[in-house]
Protein backbone atom coordinates (compact mmCIF):
# COMPACT_ATOMS: atom_id res chain seq x y z
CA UNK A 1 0.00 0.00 0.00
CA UNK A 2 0.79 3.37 -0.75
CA UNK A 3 2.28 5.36 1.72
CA UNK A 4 -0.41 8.81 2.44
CA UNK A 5 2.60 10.97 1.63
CA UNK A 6 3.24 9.39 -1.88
CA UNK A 7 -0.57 8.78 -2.24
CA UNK A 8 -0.95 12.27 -2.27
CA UNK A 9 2.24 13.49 -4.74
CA UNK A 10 0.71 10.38 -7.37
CA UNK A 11 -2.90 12.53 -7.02
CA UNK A 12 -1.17 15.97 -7.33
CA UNK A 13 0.51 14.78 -10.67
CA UNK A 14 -2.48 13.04 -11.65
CA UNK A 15 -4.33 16.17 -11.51
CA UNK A 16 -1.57 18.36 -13.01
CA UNK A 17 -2.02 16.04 -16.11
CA UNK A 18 -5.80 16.32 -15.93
CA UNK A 19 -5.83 19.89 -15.89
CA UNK A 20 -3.49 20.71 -18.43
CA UNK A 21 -4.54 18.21 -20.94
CA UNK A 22 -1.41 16.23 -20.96
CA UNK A 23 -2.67 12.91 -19.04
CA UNK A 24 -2.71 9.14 -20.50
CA UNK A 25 -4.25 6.16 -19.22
CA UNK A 26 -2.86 2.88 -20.37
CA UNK A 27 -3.31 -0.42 -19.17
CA UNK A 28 -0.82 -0.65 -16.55
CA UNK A 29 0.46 2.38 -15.91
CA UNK A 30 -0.21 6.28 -16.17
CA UNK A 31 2.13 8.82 -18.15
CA UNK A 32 2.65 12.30 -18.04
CA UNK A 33 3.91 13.63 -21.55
CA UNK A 34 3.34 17.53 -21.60
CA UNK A 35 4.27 19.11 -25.44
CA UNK A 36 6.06 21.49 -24.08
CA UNK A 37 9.24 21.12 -21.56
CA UNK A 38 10.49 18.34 -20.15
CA UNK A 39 8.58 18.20 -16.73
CA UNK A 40 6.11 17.06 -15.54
CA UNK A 41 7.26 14.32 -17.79
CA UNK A 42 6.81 10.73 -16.07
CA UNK A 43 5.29 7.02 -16.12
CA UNK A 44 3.59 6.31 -12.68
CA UNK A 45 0.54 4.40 -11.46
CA UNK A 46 2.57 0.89 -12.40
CA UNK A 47 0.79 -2.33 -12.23
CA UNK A 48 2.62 -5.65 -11.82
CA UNK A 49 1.68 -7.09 -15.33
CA UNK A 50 2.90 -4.11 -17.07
CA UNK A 51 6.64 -4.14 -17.30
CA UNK A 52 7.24 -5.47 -20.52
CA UNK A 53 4.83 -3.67 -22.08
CA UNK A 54 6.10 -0.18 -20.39
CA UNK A 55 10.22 -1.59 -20.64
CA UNK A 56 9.04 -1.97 -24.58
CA UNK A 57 7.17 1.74 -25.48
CA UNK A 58 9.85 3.06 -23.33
CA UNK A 59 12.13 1.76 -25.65
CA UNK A 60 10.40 3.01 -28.56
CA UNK A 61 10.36 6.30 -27.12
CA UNK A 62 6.49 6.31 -27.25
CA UNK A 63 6.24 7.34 -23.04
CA UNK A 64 8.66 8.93 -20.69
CA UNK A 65 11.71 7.02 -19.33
CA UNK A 66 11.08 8.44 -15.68
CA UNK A 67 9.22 5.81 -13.62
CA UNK A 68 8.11 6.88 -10.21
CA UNK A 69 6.99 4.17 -7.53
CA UNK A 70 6.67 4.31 -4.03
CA UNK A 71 9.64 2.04 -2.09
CA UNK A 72 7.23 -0.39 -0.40
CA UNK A 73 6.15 -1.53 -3.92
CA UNK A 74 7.14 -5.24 -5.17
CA UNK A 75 7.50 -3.54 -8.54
CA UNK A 76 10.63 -1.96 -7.48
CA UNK A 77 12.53 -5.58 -7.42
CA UNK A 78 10.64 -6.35 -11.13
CA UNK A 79 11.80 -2.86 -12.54
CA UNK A 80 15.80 -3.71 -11.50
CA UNK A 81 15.28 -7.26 -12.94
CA UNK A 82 14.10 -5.75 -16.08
CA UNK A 83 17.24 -3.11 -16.46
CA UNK A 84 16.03 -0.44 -14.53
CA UNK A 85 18.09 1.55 -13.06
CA UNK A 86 16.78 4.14 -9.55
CA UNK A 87 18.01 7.43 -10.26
CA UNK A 88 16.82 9.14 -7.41
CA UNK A 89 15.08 8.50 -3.88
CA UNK A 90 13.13 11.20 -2.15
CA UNK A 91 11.15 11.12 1.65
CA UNK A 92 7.65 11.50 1.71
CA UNK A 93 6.78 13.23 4.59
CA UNK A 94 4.10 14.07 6.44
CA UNK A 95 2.57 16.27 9.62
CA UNK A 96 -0.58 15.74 11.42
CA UNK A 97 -2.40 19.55 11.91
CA UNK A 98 -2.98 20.57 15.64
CA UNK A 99 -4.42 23.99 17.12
CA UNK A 100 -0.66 24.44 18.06
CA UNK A 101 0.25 24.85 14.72
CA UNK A 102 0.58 28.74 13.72
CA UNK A 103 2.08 30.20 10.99
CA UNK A 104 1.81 33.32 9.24
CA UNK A 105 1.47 34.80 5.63
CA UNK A 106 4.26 36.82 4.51
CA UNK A 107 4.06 40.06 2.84
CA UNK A 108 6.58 39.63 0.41
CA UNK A 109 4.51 36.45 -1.66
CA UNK A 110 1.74 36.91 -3.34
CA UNK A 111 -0.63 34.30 -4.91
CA UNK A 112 -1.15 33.81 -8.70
CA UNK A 113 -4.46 35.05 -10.61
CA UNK A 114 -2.66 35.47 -14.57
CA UNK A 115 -0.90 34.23 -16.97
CA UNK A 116 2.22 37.24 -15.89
CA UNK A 117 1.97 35.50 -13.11
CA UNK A 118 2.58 31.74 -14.62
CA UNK A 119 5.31 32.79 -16.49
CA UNK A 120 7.12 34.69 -13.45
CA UNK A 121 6.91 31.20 -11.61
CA UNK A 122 8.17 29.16 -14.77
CA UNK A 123 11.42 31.57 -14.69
CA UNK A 124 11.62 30.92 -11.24
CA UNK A 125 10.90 27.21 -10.81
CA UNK A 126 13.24 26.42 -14.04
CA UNK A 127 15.81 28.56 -12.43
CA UNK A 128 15.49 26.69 -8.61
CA UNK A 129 15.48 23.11 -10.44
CA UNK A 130 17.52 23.29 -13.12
CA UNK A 131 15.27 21.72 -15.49
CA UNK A 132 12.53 23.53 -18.20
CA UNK A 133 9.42 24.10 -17.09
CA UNK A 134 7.05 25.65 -19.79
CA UNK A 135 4.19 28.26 -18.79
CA UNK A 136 1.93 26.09 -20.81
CA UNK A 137 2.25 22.57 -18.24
CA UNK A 138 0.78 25.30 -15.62
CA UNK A 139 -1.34 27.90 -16.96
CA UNK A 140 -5.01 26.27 -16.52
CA UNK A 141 -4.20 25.53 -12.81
CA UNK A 142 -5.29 29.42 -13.05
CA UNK A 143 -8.68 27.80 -13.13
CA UNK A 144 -8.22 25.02 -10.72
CA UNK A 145 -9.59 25.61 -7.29
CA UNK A 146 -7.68 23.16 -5.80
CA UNK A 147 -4.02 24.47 -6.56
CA UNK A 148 -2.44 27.46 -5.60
CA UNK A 149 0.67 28.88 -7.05
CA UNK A 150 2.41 31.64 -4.90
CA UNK A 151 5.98 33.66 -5.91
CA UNK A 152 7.77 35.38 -3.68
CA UNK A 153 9.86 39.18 -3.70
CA UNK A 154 12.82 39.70 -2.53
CA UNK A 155 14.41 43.31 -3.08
CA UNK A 156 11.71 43.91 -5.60
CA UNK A 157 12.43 41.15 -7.59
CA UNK A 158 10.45 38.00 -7.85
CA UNK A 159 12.28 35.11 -6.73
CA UNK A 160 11.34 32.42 -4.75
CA UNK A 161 8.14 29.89 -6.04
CA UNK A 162 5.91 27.33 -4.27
CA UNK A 163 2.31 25.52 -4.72
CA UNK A 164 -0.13 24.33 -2.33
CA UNK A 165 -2.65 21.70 -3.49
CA UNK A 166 -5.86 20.19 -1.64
CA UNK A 167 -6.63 16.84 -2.24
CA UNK A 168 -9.44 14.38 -2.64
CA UNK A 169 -9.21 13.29 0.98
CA UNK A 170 -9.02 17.23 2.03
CA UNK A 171 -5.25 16.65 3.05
CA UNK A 172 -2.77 19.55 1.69
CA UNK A 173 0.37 19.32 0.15
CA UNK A 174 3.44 21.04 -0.65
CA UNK A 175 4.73 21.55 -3.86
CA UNK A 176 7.41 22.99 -5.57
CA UNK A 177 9.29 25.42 -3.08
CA UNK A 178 12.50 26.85 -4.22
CA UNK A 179 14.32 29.91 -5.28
CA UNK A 180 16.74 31.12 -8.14
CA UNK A 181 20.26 30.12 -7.35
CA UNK A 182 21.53 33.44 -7.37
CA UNK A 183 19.44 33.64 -3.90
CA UNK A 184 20.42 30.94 -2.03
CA UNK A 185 20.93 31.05 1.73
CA UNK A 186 19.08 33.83 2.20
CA UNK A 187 15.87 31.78 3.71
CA UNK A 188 13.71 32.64 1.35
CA UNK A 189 12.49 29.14 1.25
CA UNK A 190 11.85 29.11 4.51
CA UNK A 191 10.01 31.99 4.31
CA UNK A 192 7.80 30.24 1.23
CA UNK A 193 7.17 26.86 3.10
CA UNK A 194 5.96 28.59 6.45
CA UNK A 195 3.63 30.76 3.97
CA UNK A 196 2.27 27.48 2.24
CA UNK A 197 1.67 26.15 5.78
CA UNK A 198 -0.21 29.35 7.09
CA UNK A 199 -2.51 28.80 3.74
CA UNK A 200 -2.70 25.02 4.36
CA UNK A 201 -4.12 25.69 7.97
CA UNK A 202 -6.80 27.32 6.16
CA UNK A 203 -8.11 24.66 4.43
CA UNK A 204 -8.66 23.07 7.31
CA UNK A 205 -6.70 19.98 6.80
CA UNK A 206 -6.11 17.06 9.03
CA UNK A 207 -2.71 16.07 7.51
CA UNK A 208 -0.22 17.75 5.61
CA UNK A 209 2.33 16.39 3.08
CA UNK A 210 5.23 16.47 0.64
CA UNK A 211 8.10 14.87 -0.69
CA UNK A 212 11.88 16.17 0.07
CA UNK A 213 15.51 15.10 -0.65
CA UNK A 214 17.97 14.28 2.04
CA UNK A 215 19.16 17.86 2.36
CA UNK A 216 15.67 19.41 2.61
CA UNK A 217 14.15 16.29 5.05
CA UNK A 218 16.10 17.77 8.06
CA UNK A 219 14.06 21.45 7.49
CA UNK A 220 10.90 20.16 7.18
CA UNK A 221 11.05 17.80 10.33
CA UNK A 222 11.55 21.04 12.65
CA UNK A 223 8.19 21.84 11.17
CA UNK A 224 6.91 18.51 12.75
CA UNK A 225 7.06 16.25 9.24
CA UNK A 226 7.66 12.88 9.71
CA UNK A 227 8.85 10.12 7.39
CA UNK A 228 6.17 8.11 5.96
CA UNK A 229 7.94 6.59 3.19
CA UNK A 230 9.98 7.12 -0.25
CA UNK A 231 9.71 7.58 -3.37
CA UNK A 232 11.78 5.83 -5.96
CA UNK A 233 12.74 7.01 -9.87
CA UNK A 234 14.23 4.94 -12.20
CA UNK A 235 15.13 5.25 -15.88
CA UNK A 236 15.55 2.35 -18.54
């Protein structure tokens, strides 16, 4: 089973493809394949009889060579027999909400509402990642009630990027937080990820997750997240 933290980033990228038109459903596994970019670009949503199917349009270049699964899957042990390789592991992580939990919008982030708006975060989050990510994999979250895309100043210059998303199960997640390289160190994260959380406490949620690599785990657990799994890529 799924971990709750992974559950949740699978159903945030589910939605991402739903909402921007760039979403297919085979049988056996789920791809995102955006026409612009190269992310959100990923095969997820594996099922045990798919792998030689998948191992074979992989091949073909017909869906993305990125396969996400969460660690506690048997799939994992089918994809390395087949020539998969992992090429990265991240935590899932996750905090239960209490009434001691305050946090506080900051003045220097606004949210989204245009498309100015979608491609300031692009810049940014292309910037913070190092990989492209097109205006065009984001811009109808503008219409999604369920996302929110915030960017942040910083000496009158927008720099810093995060999202907040509501799930199905009314759990919110964290998405996306970084800042251009140039303005590292200067806790402008920080200063996004306790912003996401004042806006997650609003939604009233009784969990809160999201996924972070071993240098950002040890940040979010003075926030209260917890481990609640991983989350294993692999390429062919």
């Amino acid at each position: 089973m799924k971990s709750r933290s992974i559950e949740h980033q699978f159903e945030f990228w589910t939605n991402l493809g739903k909402v921007g038109g760039y979403i297919h459903q085979y049988n056996g596994y789920t791809t995102l394949l955006p026409c612009q970019g190269t992310w959100p670009s990923k095969t997820f949503n594996i099922q045990n009889n798919s792998i030689i199917k998948l191992k074979t349009e992989i091949l073909k270049n017909n869906i993305p060579n990125t396969v996400a699964l969460d660690a506690d899957d048997v799939i994992n042990q089918i994809l390395i027999e087949n020539h998969f390789n992992m090429t990265s592991v991240v935590e899932g992580m996750s905090v239960n909400v209490s009434s001691k939990m305050v946090f506080e919008d900051s003045p220097n982030i606004i949210k989204i509402e245009d498309e100015t708006g979608i491609d300031i975060f692009s810049s940014i989050a292309s910037n913070a990642f190092g990989y492209n990510i097109h205006p065009t994999v984001l811009v109808h979250l503008l219409q999604d009630t369920n996302t929110q895309l915030f960017i942040g100043q910083y000496k009158s210059q927008f720099v810093s990027c995060g999202i907040l998303y509501l799930d199905k199960k009314g759990d919110s997640g964290l998405h996306m937080i970084g800042a251009k390289k140039q303005t590292r160190g200067l806790g402008l994260g920080k200063e996004m990820t306790q912003h996401l959380l004042a806006n997650a406490l609003k939604n009233h949620s009784n969990e809160i997750h999201l996924v972070a690599s071993k240098f950002g785990a040890p940040i979010y657990r003075k926030y209260g997240f917890t481990n609640r799994g991983y989350l294993n890529s692999y390429s062919l």
